[in-house]
PDB file of N, CA and C in Angstrom:
ATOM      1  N   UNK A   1       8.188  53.536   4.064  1.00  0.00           N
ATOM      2  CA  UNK A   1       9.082  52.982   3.065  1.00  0.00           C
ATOM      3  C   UNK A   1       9.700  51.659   3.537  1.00  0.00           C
ATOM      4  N   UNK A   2      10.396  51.558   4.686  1.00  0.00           N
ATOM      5  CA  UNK A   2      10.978  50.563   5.550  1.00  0.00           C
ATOM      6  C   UNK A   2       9.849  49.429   5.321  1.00  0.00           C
ATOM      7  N   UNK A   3       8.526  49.414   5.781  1.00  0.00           N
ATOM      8  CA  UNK A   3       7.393  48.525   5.641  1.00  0.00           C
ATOM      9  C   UNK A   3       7.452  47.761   4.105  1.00  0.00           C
ATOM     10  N   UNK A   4       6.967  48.662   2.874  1.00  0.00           N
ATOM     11  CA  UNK A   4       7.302  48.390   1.843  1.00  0.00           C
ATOM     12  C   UNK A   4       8.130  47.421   1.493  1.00  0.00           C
ATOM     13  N   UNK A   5       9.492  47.408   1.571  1.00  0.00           N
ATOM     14  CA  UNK A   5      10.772  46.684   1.479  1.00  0.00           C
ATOM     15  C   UNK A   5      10.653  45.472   2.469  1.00  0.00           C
ATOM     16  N   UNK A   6      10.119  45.613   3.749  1.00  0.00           N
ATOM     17  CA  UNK A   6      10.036  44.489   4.400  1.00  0.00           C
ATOM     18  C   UNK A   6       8.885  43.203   4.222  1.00  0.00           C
ATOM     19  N   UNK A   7       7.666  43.839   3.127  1.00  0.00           N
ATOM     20  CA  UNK A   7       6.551  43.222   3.048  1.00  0.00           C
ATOM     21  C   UNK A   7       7.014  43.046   1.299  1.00  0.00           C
ATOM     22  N   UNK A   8       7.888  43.376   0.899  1.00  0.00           N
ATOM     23  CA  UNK A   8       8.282  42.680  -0.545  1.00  0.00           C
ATOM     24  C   UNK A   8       9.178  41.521  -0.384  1.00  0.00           C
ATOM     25  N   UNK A   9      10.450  41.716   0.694  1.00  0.00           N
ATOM     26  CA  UNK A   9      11.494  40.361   1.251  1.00  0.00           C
ATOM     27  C   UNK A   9      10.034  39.059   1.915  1.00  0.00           C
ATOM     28  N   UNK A  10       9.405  39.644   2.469  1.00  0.00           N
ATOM     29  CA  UNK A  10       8.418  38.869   3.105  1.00  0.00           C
ATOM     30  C   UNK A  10       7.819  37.779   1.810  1.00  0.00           C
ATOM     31  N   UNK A  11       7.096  38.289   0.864  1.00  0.00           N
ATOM     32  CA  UNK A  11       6.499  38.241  -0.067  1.00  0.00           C
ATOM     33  C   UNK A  11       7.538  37.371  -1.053  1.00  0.00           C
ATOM     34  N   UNK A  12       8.496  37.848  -1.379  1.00  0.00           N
ATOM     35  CA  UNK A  12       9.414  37.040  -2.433  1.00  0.00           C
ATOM     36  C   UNK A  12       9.834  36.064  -1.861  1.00  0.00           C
ATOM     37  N   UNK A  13      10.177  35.854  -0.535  1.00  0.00           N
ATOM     38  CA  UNK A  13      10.561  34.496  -0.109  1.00  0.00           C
ATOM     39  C   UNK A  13       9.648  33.402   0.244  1.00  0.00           C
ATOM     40  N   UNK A  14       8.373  33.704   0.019  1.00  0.00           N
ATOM     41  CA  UNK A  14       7.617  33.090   0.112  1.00  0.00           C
ATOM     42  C   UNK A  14       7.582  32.351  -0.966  1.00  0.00           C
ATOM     43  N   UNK A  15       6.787  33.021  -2.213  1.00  0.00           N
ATOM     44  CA  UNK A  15       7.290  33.000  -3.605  1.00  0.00           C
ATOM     45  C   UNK A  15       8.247  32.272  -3.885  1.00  0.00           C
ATOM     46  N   UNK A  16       9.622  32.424  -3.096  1.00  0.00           N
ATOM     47  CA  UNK A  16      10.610  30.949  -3.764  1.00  0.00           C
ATOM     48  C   UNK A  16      10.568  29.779  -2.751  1.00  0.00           C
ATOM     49  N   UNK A  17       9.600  30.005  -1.924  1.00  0.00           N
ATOM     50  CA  UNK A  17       9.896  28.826  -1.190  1.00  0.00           C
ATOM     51  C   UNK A  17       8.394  27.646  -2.135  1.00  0.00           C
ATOM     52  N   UNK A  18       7.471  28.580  -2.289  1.00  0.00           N
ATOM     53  CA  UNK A  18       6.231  27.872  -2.484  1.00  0.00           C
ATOM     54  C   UNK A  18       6.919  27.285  -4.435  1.00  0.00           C
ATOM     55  N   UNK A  19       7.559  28.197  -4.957  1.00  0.00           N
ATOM     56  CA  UNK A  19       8.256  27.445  -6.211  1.00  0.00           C
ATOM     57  C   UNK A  19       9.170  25.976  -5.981  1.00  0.00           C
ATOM     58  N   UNK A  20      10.048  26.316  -4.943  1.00  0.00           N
ATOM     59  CA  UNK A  20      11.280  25.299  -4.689  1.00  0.00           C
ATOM     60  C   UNK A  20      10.413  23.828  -4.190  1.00  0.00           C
ATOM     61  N   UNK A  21       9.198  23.992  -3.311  1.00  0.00           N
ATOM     62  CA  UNK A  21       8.659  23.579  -2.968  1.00  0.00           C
ATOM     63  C   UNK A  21       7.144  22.381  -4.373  1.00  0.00           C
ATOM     64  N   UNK A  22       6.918  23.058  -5.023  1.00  0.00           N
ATOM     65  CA  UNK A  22       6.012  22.697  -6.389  1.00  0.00           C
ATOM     66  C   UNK A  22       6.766  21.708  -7.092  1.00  0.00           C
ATOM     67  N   UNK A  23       8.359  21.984  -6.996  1.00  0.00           N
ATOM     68  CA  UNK A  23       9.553  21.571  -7.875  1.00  0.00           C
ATOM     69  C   UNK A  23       9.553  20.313  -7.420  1.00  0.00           C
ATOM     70  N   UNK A  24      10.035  20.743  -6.166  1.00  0.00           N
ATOM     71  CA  UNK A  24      10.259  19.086  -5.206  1.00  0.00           C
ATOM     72  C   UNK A  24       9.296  17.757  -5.294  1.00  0.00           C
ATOM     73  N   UNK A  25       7.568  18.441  -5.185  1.00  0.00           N
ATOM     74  CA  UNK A  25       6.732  17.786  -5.101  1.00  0.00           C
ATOM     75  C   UNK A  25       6.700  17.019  -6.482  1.00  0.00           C
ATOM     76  N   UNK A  26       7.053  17.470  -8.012  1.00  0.00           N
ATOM     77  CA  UNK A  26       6.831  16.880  -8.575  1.00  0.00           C
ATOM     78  C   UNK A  26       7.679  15.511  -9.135  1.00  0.00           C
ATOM     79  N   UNK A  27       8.553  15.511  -8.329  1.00  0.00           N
ATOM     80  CA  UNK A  27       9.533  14.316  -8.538  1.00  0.00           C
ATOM     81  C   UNK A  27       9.357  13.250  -7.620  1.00  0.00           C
ATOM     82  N   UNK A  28       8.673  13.582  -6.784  1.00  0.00           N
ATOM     83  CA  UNK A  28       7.868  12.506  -5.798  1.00  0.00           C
ATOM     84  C   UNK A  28       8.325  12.750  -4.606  1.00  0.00           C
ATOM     85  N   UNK A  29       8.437  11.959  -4.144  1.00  0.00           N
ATOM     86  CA  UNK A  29       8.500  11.969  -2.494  1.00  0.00           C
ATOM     87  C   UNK A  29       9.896  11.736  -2.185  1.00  0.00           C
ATOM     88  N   UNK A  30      10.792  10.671  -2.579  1.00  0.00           N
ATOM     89  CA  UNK A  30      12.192  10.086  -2.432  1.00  0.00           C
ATOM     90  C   UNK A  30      12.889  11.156  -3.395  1.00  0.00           C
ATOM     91  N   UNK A  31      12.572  11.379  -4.410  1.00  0.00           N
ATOM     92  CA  UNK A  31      13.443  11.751  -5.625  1.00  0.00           C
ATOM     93  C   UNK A  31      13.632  13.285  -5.068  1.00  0.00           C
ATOM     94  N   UNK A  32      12.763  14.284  -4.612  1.00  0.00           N
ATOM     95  CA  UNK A  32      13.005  15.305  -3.936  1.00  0.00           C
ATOM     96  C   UNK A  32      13.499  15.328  -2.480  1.00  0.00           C
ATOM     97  N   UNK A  33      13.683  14.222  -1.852  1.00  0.00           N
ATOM     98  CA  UNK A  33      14.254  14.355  -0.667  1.00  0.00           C
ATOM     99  C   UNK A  33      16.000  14.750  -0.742  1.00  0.00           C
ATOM    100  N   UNK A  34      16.101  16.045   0.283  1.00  0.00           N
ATOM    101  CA  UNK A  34      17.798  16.579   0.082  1.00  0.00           C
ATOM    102  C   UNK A  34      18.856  14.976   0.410  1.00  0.00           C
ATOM    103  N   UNK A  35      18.170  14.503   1.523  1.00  0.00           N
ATOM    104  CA  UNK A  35      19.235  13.018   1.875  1.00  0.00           C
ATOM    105  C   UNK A  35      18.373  11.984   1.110  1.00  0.00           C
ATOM    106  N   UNK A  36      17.842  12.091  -0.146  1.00  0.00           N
ATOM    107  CA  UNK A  36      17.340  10.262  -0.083  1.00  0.00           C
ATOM    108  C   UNK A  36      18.043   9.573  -0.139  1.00  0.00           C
ATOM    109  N   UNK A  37      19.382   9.799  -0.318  1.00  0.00           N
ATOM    110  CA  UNK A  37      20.237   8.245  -0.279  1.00  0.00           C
ATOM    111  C   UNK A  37      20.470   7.973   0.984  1.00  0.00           C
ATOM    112  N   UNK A  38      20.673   8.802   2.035  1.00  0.00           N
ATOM    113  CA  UNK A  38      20.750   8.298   3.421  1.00  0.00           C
ATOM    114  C   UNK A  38      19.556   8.431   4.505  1.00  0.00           C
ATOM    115  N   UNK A  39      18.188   8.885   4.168  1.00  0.00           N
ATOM    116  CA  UNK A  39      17.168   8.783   4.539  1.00  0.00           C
ATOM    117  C   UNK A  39      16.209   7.553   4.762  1.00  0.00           C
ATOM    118  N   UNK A  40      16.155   7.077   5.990  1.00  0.00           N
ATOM    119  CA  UNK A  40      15.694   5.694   5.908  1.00  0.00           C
ATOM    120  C   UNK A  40      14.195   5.864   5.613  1.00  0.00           C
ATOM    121  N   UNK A  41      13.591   6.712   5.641  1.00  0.00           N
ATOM    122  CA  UNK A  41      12.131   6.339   4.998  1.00  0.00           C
ATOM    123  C   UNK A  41      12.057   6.184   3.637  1.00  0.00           C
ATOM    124  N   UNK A  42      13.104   6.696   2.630  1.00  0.00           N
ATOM    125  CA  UNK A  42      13.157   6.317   1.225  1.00  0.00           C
ATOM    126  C   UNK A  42      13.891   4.704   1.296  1.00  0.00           C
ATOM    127  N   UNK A  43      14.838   4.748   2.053  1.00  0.00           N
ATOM    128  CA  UNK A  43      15.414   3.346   2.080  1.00  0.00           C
ATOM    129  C   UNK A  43      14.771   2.210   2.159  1.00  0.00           C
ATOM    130  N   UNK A  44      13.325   2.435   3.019  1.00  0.00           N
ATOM    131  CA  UNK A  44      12.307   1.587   3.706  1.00  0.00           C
ATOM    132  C   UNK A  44      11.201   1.336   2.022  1.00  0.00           C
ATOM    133  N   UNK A  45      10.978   2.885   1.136  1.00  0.00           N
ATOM    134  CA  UNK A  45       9.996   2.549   0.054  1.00  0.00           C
ATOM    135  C   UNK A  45      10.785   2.219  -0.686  1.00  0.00           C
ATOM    136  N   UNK A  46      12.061   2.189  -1.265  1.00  0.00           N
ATOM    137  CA  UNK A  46      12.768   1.520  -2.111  1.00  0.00           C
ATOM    138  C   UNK A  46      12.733   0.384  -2.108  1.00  0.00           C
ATOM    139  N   UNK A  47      12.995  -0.693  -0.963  1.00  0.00           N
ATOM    140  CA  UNK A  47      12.827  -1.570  -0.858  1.00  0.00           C
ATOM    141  C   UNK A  47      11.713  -2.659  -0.851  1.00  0.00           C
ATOM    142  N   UNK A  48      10.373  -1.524  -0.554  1.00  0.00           N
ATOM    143  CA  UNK A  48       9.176  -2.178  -0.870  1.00  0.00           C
ATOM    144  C   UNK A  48       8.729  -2.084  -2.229  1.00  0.00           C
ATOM    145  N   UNK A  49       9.412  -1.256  -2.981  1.00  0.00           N
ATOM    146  CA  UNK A  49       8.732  -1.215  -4.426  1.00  0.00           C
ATOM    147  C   UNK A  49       9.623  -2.223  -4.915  1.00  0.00           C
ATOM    148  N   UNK A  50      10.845  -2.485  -4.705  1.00  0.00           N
ATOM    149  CA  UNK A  50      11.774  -3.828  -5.081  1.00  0.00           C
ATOM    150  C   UNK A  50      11.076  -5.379  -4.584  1.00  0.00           C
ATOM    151  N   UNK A  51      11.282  -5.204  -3.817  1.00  0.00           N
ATOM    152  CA  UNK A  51       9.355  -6.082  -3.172  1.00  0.00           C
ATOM    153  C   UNK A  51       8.584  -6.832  -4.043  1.00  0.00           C
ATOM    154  N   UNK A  52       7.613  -5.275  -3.849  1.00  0.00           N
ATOM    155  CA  UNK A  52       6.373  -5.600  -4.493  1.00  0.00           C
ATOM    156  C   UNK A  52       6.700  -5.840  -6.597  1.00  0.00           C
ATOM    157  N   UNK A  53       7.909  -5.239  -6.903  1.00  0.00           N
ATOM    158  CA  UNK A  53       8.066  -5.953  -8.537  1.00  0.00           C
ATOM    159  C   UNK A  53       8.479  -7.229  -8.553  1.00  0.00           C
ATOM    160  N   UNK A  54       9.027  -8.072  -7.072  1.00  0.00           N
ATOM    161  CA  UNK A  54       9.583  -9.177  -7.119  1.00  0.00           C
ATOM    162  C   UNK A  54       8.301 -10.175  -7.202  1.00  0.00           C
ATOM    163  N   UNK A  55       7.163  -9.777  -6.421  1.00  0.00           N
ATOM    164  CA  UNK A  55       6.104 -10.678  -5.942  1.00  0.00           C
ATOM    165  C   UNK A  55       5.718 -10.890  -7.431  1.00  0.00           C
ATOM    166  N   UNK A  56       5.189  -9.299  -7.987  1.00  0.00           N
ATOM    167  CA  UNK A  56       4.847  -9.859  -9.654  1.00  0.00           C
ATOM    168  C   UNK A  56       5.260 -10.295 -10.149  1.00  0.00           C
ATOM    169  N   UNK A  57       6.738 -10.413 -10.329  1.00  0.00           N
ATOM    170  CA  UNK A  57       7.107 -11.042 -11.556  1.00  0.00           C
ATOM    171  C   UNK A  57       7.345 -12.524 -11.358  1.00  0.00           C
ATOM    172  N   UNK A  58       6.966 -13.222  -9.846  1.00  0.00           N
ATOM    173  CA  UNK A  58       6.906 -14.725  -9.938  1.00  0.00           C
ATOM    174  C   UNK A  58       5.814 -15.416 -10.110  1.00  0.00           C
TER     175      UNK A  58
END
């Protein structure tokens, strides 16, 4: 019985991690990050996509 219960907690947290996880992915990379405002690798693509719309539009 003990097994049971431990291979269902096993099982469901998986389950919300692989959901929480699907969630995240679909907002991209920065937009799901818990720190993107203080995360310098979003800080670093923010600035290159500000960039790269500046190059086009001259």
């Amino acid at each position: 019985m003990v097994n049971i219960i431990i291979l269902l907690v096993i099982l469901g947290y998986s389950a919300w991690v692989l959901v929480r996880f699907l969630r995240k992915s679909r907002q991209g990379a920065c937009a799901g990050c818990s720190s993107s405002k203080s995360c310098p690798g979003c800080a670093v693509s923010t600035v290159n996509k500000g960039h790269a719309k500046m190059k086009k539009s001259v």
